[in-house]
N, C-alpha and C. Protein backbone atom coordinates (compact mmCIF):
# COMPACT_ATOMS: atom_id res chain seq x y z
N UNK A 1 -6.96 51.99 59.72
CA UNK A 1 -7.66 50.83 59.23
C UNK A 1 -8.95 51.24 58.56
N UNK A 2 -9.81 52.08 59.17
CA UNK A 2 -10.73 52.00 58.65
C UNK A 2 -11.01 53.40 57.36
N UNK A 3 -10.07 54.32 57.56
CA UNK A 3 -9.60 54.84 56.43
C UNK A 3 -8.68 54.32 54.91
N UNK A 4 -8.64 53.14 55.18
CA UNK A 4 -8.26 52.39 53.97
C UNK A 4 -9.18 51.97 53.53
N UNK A 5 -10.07 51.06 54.36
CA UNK A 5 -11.49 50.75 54.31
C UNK A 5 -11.91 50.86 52.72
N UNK A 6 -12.00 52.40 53.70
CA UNK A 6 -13.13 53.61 53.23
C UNK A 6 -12.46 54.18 51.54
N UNK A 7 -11.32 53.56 51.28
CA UNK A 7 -10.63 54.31 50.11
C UNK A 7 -10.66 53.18 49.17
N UNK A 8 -10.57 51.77 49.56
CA UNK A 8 -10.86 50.42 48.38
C UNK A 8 -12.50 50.49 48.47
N UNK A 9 -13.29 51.08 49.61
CA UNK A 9 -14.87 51.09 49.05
C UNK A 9 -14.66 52.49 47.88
N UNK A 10 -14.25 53.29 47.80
CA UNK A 10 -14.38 54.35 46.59
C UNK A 10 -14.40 53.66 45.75
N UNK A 11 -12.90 52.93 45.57
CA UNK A 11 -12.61 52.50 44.13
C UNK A 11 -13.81 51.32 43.56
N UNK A 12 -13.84 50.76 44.46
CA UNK A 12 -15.29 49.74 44.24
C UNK A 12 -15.85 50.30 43.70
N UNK A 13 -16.85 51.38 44.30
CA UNK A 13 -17.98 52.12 43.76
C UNK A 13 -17.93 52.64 42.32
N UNK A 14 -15.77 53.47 42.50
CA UNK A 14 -15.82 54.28 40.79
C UNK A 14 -15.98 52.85 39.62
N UNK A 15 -15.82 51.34 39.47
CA UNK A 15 -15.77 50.46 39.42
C UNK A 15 -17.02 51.04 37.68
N UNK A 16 -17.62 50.63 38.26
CA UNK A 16 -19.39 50.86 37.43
C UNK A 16 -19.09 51.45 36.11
N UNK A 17 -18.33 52.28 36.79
CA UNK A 17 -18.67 54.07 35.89
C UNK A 17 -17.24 54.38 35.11
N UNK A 18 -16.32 53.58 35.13
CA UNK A 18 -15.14 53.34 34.37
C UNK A 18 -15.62 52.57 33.28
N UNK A 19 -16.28 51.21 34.07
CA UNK A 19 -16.49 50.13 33.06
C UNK A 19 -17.31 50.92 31.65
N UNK A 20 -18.63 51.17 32.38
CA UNK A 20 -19.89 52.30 31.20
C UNK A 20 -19.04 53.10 30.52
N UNK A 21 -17.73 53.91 30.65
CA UNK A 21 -17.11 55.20 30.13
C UNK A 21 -16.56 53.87 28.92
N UNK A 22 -15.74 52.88 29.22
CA UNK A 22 -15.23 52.13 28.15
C UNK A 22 -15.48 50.83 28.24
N UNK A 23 -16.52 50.66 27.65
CA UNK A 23 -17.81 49.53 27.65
C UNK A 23 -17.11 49.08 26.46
N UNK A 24 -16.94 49.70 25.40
CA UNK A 24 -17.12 49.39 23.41
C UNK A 24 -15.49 48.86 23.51
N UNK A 25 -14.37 49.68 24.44
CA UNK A 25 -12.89 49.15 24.57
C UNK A 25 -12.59 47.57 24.99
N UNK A 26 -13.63 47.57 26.47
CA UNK A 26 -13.42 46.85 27.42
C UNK A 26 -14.32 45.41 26.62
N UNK A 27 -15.21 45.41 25.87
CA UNK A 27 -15.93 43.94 24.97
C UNK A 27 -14.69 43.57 23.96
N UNK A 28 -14.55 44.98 23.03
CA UNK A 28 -13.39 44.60 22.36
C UNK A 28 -12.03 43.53 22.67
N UNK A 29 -11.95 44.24 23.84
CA UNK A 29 -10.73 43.55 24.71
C UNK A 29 -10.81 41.94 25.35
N UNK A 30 -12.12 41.69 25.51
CA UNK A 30 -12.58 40.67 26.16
C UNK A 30 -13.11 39.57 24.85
N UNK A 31 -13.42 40.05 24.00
CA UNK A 31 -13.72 38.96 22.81
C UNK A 31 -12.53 38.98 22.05
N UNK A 32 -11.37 39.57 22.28
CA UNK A 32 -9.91 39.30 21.61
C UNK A 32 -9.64 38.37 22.47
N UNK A 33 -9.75 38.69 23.92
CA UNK A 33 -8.97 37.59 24.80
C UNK A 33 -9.91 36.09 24.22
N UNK A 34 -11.08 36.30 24.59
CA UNK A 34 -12.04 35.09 24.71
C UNK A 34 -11.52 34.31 22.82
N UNK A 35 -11.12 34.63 21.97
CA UNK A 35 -10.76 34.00 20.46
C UNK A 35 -9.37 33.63 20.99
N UNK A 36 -8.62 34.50 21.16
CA UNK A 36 -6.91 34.22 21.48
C UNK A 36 -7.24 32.62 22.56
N UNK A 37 -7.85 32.82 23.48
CA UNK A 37 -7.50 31.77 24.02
C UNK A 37 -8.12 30.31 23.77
N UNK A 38 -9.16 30.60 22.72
CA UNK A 38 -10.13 29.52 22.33
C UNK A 38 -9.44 29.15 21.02
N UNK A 39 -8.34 29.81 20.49
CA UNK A 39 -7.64 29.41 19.48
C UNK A 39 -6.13 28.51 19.98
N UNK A 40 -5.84 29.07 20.89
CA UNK A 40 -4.95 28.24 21.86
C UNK A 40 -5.10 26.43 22.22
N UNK A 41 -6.58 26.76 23.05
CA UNK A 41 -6.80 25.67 23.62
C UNK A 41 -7.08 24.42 22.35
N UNK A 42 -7.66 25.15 21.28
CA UNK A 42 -8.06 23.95 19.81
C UNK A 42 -6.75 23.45 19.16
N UNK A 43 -5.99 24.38 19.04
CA UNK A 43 -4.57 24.57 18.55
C UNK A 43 -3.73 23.61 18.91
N UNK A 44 -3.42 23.76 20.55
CA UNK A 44 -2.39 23.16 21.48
C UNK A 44 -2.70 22.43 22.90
N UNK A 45 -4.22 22.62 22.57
CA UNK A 45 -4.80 21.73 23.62
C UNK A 45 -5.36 20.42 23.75
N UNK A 46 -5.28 19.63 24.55
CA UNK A 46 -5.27 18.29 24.20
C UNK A 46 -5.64 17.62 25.69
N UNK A 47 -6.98 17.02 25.86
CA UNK A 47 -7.65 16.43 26.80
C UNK A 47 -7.66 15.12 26.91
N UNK A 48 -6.86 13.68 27.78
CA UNK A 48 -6.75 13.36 27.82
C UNK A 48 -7.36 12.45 28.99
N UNK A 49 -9.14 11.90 29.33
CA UNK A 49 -9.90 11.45 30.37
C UNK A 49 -10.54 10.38 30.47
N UNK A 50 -9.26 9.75 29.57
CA UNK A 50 -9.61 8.23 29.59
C UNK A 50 -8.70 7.63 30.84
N UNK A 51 -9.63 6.61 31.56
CA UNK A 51 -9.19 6.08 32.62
C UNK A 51 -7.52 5.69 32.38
N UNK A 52 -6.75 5.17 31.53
CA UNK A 52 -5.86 4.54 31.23
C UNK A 52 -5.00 5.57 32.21
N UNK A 53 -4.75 7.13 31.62
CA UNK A 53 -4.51 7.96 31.81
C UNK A 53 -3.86 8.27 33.31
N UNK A 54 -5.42 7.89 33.81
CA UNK A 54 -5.12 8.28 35.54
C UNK A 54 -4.29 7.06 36.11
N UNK A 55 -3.80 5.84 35.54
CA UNK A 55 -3.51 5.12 36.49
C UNK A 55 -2.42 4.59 36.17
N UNK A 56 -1.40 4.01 37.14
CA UNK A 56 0.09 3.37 36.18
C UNK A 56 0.00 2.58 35.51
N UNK A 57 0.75 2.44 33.81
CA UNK A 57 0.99 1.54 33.49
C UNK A 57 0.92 0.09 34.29
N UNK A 58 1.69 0.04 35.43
CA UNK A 58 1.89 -1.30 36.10
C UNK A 58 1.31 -1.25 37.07
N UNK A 59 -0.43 -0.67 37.35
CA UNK A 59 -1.28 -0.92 37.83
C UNK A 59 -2.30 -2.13 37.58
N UNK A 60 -2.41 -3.06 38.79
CA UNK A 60 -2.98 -4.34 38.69
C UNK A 60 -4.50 -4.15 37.32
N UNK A 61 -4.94 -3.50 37.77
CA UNK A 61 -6.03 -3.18 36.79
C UNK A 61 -6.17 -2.60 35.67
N UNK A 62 -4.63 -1.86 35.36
CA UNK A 62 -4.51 -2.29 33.92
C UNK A 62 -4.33 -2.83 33.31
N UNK A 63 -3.06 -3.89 34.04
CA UNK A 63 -2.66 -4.92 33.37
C UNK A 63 -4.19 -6.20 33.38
N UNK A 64 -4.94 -5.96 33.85
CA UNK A 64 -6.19 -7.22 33.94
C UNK A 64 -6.80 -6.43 32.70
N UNK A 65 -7.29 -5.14 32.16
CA UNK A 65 -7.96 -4.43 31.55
C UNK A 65 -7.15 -5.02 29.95
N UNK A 66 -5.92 -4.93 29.97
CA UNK A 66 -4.84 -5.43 28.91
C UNK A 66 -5.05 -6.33 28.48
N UNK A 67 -4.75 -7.47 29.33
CA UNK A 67 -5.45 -9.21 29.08
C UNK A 67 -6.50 -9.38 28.76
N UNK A 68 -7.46 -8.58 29.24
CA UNK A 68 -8.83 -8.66 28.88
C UNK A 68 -9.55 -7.99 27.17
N UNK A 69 -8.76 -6.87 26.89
CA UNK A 69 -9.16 -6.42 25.51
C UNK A 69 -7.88 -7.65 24.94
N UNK A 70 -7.05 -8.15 25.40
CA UNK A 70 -6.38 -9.28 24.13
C UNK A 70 -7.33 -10.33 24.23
N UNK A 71 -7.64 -10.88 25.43
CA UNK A 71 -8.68 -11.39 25.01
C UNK A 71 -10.11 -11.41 24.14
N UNK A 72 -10.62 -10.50 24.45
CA UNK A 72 -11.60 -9.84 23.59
C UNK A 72 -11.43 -10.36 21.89
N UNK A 73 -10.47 -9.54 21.50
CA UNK A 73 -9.51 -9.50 20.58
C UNK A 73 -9.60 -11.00 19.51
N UNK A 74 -8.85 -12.20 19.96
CA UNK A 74 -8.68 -13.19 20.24
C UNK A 74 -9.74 -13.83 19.70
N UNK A 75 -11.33 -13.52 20.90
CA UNK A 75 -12.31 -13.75 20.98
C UNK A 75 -13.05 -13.69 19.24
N UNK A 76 -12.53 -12.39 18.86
CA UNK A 76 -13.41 -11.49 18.02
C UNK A 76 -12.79 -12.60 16.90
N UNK A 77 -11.43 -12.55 16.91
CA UNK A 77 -10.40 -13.71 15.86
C UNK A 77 -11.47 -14.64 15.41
N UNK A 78 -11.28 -15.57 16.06
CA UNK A 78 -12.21 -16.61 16.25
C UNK A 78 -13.76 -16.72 15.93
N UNK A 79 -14.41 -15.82 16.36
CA UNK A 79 -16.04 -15.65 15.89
C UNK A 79 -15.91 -15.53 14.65
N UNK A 80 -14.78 -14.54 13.67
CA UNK A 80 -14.91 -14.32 12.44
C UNK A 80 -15.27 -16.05 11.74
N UNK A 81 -14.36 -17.17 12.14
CA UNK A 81 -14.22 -18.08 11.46
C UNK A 81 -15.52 -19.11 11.86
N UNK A 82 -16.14 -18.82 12.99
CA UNK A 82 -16.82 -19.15 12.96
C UNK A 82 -18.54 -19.85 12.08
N UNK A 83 -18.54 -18.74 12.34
CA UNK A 83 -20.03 -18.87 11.33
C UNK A 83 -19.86 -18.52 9.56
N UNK A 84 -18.25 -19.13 8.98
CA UNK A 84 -17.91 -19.28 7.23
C UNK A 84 -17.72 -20.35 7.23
N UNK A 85 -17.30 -20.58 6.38
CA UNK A 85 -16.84 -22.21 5.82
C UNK A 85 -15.08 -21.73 5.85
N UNK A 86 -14.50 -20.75 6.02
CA UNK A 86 -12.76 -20.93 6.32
C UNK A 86 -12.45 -21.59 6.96
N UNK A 87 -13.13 -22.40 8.16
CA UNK A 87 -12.30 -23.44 8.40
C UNK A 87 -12.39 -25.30 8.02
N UNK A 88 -13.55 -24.95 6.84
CA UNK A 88 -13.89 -25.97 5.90
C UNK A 88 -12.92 -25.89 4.98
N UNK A 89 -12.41 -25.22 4.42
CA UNK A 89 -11.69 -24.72 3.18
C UNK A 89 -10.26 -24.84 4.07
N UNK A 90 -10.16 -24.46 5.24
CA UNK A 90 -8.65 -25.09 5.62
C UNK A 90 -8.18 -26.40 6.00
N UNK A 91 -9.28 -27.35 6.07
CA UNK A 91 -9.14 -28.74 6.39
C UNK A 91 -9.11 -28.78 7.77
N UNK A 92 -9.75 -28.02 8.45
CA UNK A 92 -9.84 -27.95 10.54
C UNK A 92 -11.19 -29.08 10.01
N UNK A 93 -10.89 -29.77 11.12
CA UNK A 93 -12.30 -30.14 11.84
C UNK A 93 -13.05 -29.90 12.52
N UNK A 94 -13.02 -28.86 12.86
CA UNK A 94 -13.50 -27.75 14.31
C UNK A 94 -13.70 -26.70 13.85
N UNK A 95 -14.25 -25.68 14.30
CA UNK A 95 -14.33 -24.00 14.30
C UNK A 95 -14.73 -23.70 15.55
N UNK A 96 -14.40 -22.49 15.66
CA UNK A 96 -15.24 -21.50 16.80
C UNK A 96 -14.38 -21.41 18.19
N UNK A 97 -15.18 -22.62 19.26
CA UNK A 97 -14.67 -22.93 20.46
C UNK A 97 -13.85 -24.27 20.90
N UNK A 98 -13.56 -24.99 19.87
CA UNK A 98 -13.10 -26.29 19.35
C UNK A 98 -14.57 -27.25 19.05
N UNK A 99 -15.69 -26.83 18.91
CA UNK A 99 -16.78 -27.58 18.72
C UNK A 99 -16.15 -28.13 17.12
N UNK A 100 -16.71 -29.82 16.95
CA UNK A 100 -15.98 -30.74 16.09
C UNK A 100 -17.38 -30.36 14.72
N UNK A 101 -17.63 -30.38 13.59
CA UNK A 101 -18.05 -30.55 12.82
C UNK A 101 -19.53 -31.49 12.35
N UNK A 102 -18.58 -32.42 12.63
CA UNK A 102 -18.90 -33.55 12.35
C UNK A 102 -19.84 -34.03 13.17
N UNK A 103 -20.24 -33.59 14.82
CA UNK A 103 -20.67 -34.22 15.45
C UNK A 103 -22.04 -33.19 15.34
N UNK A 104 -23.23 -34.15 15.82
CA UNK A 104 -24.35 -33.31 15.66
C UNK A 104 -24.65 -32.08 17.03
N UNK A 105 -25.25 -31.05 16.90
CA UNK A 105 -25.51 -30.61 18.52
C UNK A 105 -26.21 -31.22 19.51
N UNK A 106 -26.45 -31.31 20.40
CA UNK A 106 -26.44 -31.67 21.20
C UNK A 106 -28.51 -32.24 21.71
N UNK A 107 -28.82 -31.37 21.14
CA UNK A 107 -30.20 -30.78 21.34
C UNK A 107 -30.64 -31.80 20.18
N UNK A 108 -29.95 -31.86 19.47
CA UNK A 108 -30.41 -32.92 17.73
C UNK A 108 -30.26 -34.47 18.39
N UNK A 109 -29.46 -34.94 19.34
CA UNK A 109 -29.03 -36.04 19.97
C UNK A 109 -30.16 -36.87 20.56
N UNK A 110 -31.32 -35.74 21.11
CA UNK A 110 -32.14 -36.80 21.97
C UNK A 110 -31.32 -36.70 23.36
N UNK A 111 -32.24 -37.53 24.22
CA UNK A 111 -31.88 -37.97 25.78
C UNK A 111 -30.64 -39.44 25.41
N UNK A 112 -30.14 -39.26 26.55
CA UNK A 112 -28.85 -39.58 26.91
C UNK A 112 -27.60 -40.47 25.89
């Protein structure tokens, strides 16, 4: 046992003095690897750490996350027509949130 030890501490030690003998081989070798594999990973690699990712399709909280950007969506629909005259020019009486046209706001009304 402890003559084995004593024979992986050699090689340890010769360790140093291999590396120094082929220093100019051993960078060479290591900035081929370090391009080869950094050409790999740009190449054919592909990171994917968007939440969607980690969770099932037919996970409750995607499907709420789903409804919620259609809603959004929807939302966004709607604001466009909002604040133009397209839904003057389409003959609606309404825009936006179904607020009517015609009627004044609310704040313009006075008390009760």
């Amino acid at each position: 046992m402890g003559s084995s030890l004593l024979r992986v501490s050699a090689l340890f030690a010769m360790a140093p003095d291999l590396v120094l003998k082929a220093r100019r081989r051993l960078l060479a070798a290591i900035i081929l690897l370090t391009a080869f594999l950094l050409y790999g990973l740009l190449a054919y690699g592909k990171f994917d750490v968007s939440y969607d990712s980690f969770l099932d399709a037919e996970d409750p909280a995607i499907l709420a996350l789903n409804e919620y950007r259609r809603l959004q969506k929807d939302r966004k629909l709607r604001l466009r027509g909002r604040y133009t005259l397209e839904p003057l020019l389409r003959g609606q009486r309404h825009c936006g949130y179904g607020r009517a046209l015609d009627r004044k706001p609310a704040h313009l009304l006075g008390p009760g």
